[in-house]
N, C-alpha and C. Protein backbone atom coordinates (compact mmCIF):
# COMPACT_ATOMS: atom_id res chain seq x y z
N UNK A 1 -17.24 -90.65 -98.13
CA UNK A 1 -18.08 -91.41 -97.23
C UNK A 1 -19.18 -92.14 -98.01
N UNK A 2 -19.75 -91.87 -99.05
CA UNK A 2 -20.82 -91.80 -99.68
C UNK A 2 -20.48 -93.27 -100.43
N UNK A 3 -19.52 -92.66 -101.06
CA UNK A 3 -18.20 -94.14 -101.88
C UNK A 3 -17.90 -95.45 -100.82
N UNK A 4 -17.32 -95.03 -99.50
CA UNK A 4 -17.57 -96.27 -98.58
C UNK A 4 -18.73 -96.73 -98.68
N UNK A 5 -19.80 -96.08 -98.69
CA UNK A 5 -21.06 -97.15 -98.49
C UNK A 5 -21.85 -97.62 -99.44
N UNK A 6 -21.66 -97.04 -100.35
CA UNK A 6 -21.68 -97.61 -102.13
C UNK A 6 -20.74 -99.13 -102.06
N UNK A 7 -19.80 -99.08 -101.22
CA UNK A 7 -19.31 -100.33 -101.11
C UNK A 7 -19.24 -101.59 -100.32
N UNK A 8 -20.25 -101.17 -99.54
CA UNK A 8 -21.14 -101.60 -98.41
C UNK A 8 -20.60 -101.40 -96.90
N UNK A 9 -19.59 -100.71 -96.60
CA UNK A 9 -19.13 -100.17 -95.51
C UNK A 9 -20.36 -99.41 -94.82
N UNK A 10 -20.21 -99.48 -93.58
CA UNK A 10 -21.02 -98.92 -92.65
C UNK A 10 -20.51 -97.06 -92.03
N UNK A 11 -20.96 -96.59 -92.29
CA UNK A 11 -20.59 -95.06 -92.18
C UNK A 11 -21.51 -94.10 -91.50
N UNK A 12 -20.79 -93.67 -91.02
CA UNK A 12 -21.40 -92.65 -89.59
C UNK A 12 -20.52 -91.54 -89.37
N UNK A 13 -21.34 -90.16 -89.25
CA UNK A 13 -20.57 -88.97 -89.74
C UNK A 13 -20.92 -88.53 -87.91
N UNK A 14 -19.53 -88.16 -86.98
CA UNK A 14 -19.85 -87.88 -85.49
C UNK A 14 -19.04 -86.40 -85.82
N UNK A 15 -20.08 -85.40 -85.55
CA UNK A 15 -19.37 -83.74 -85.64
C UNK A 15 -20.45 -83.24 -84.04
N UNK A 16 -19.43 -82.42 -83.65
CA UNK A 16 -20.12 -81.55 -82.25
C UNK A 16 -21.52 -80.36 -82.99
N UNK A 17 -21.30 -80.15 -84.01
CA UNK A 17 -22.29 -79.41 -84.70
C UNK A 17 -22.99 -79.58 -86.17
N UNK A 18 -23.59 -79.95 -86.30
CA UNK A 18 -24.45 -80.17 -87.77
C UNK A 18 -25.68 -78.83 -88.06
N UNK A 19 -25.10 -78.50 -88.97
CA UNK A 19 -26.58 -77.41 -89.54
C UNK A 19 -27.12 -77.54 -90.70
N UNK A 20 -28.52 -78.24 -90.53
CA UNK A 20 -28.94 -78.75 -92.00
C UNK A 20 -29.16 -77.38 -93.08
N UNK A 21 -28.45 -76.59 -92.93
CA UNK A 21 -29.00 -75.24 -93.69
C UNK A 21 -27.41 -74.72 -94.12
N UNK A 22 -26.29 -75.32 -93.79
CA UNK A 22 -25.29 -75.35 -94.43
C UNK A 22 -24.78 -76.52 -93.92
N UNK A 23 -24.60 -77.60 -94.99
CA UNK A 23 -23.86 -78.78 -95.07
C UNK A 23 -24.62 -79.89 -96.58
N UNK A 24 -23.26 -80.71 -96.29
CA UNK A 24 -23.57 -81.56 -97.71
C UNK A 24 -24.92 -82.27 -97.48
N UNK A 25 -25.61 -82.18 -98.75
CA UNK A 25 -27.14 -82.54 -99.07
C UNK A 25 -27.31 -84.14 -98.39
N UNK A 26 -26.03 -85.11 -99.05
CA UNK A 26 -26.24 -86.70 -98.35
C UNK A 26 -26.17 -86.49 -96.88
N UNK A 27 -25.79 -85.13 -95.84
CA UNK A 27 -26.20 -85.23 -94.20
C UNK A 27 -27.36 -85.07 -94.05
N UNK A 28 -28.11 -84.21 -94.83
CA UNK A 28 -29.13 -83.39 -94.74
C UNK A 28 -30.32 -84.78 -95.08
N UNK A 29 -30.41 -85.50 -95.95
CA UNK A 29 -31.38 -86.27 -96.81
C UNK A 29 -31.44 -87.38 -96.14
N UNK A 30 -30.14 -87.73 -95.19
CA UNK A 30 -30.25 -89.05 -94.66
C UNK A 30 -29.50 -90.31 -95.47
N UNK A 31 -28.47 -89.99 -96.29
CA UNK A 31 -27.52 -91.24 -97.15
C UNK A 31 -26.37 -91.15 -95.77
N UNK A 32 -26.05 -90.34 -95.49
CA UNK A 32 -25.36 -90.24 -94.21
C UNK A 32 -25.68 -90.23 -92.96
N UNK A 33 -25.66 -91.13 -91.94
CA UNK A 33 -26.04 -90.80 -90.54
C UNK A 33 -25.09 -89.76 -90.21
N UNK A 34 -25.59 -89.13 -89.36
CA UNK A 34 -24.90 -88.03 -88.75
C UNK A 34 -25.59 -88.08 -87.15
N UNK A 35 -24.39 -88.08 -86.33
CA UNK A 35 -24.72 -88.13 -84.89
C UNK A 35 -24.04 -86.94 -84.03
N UNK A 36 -24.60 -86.12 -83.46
CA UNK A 36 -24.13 -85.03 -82.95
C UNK A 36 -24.06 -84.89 -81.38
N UNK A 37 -22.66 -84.97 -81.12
CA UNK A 37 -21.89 -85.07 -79.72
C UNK A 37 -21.54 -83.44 -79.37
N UNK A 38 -22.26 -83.15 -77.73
CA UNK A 38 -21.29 -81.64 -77.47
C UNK A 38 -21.95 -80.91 -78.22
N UNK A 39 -22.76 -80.38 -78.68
CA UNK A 39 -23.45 -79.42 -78.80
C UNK A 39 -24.05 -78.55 -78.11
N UNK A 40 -24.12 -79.23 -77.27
CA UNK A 40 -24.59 -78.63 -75.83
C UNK A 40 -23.49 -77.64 -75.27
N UNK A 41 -22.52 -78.20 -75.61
CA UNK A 41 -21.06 -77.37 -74.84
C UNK A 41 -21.26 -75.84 -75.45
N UNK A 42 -20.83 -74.49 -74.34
CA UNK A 42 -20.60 -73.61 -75.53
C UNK A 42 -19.27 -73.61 -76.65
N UNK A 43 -19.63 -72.42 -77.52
CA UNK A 43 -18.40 -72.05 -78.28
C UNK A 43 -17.66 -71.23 -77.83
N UNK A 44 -17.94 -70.15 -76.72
CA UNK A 44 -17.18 -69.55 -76.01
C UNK A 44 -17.95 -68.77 -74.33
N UNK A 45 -16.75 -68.51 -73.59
CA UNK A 45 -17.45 -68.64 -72.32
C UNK A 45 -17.14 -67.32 -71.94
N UNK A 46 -18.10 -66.18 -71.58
CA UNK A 46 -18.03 -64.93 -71.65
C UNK A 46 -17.23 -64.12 -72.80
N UNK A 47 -17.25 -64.42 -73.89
CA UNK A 47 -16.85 -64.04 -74.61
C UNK A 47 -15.43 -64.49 -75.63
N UNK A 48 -14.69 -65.18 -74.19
CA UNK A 48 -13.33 -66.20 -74.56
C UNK A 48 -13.18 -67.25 -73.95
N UNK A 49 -12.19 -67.96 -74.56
CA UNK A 49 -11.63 -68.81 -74.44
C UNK A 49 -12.35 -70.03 -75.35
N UNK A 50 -12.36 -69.74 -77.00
CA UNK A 50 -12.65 -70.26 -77.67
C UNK A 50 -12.33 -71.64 -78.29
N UNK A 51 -10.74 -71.32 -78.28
CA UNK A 51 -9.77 -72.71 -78.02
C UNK A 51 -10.51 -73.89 -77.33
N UNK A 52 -10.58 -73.30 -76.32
CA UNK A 52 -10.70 -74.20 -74.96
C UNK A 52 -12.00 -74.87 -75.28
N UNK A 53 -13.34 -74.14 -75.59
CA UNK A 53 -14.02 -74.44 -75.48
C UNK A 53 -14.20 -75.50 -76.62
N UNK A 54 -13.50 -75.34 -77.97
CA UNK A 54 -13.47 -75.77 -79.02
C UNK A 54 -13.00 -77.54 -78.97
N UNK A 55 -11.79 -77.62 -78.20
CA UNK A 55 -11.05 -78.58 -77.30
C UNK A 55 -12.13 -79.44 -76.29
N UNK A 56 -12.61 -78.76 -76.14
CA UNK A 56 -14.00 -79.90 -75.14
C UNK A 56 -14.76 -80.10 -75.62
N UNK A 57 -15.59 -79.86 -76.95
CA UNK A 57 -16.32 -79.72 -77.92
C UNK A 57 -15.76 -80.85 -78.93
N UNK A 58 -14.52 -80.68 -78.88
CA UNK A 58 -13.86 -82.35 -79.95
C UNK A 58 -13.49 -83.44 -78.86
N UNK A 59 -13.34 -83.56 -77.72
CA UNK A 59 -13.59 -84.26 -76.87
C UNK A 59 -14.63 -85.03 -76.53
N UNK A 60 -15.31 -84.20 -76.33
CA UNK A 60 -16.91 -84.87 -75.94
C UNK A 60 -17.37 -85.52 -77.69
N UNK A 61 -17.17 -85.26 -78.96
CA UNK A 61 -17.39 -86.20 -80.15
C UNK A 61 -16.13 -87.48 -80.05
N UNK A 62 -15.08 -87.19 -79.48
CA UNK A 62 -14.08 -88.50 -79.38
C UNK A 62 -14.30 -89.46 -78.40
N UNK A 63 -15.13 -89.13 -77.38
CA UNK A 63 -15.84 -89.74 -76.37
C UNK A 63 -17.05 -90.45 -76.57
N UNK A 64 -17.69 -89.94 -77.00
CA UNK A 64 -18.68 -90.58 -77.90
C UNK A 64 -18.24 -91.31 -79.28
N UNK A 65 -17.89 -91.42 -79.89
CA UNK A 65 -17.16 -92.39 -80.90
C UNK A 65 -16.37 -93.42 -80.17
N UNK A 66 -15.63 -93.07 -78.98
CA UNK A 66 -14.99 -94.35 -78.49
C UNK A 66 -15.99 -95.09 -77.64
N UNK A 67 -16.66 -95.01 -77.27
CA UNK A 67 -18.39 -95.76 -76.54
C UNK A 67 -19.05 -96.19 -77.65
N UNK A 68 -19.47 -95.30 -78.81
CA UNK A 68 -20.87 -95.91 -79.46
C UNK A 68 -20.01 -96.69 -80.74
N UNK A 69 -18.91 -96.24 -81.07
CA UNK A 69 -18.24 -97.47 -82.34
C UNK A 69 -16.56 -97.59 -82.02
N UNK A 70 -16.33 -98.30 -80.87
CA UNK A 70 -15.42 -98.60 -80.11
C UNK A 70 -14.30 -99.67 -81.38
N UNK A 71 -15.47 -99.82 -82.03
CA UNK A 71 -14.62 -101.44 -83.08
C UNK A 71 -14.85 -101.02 -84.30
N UNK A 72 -14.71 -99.51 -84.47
CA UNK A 72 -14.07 -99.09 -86.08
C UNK A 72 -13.09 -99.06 -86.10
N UNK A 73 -13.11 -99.36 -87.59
CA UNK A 73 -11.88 -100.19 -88.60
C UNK A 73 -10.98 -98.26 -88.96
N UNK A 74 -11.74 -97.72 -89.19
CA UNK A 74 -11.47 -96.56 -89.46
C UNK A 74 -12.13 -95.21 -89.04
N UNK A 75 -10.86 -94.12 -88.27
CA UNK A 75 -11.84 -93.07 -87.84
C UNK A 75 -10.84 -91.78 -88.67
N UNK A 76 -11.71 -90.65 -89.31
CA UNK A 76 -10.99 -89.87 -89.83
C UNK A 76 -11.36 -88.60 -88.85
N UNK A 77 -10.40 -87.65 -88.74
CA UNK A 77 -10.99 -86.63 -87.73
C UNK A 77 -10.49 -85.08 -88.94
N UNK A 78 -11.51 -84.46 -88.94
CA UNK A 78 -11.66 -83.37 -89.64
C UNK A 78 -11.77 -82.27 -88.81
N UNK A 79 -10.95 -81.70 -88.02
CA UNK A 79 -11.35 -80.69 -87.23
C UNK A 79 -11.53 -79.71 -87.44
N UNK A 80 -12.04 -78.68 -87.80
CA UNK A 80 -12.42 -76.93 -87.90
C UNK A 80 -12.89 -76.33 -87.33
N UNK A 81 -11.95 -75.56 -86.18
CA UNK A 81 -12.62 -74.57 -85.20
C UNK A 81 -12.91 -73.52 -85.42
């Protein structure tokens, strides 16, 4: 990402969770925007259904990416539940 914008590409990092206390230093410092969708959602709902919840949690960031940058050239999706 860092390399796209070294090349003047416009780059925007959309994850349901960001924690500046574990993640790469360019989210943390600001070389990367980072916009955080669904966070609000839980991670699990009495205890389960983690999947599920995980699934509405990458939803609500694909929802938001298709509204706020509807006319990217490129979207990569990294999922880790």
């Amino acid at each position: 990402a860092v390399g796209l914008q070294r090349r003047g590409h416009e780059v925007a990092v959309y994850t349901a969770h960001h924690d500046a206390s574990h993640c790469f230093e360019e989210t943390r410092d600001g070389t990367l925007r980072v916009v955080v969708a669904g966070a609000w959602l839980p991670k699990r709902i009495l205890g389960r259904g983690y999947a599920a919840c995980a699934y509405l949690r990458t939803l609500a960031v694909a929802v938001r990416v298709a509204f706020a940058a509807p006319r990217a050239d490129v979207v990569v999706v990294d999922q880790v539940a």
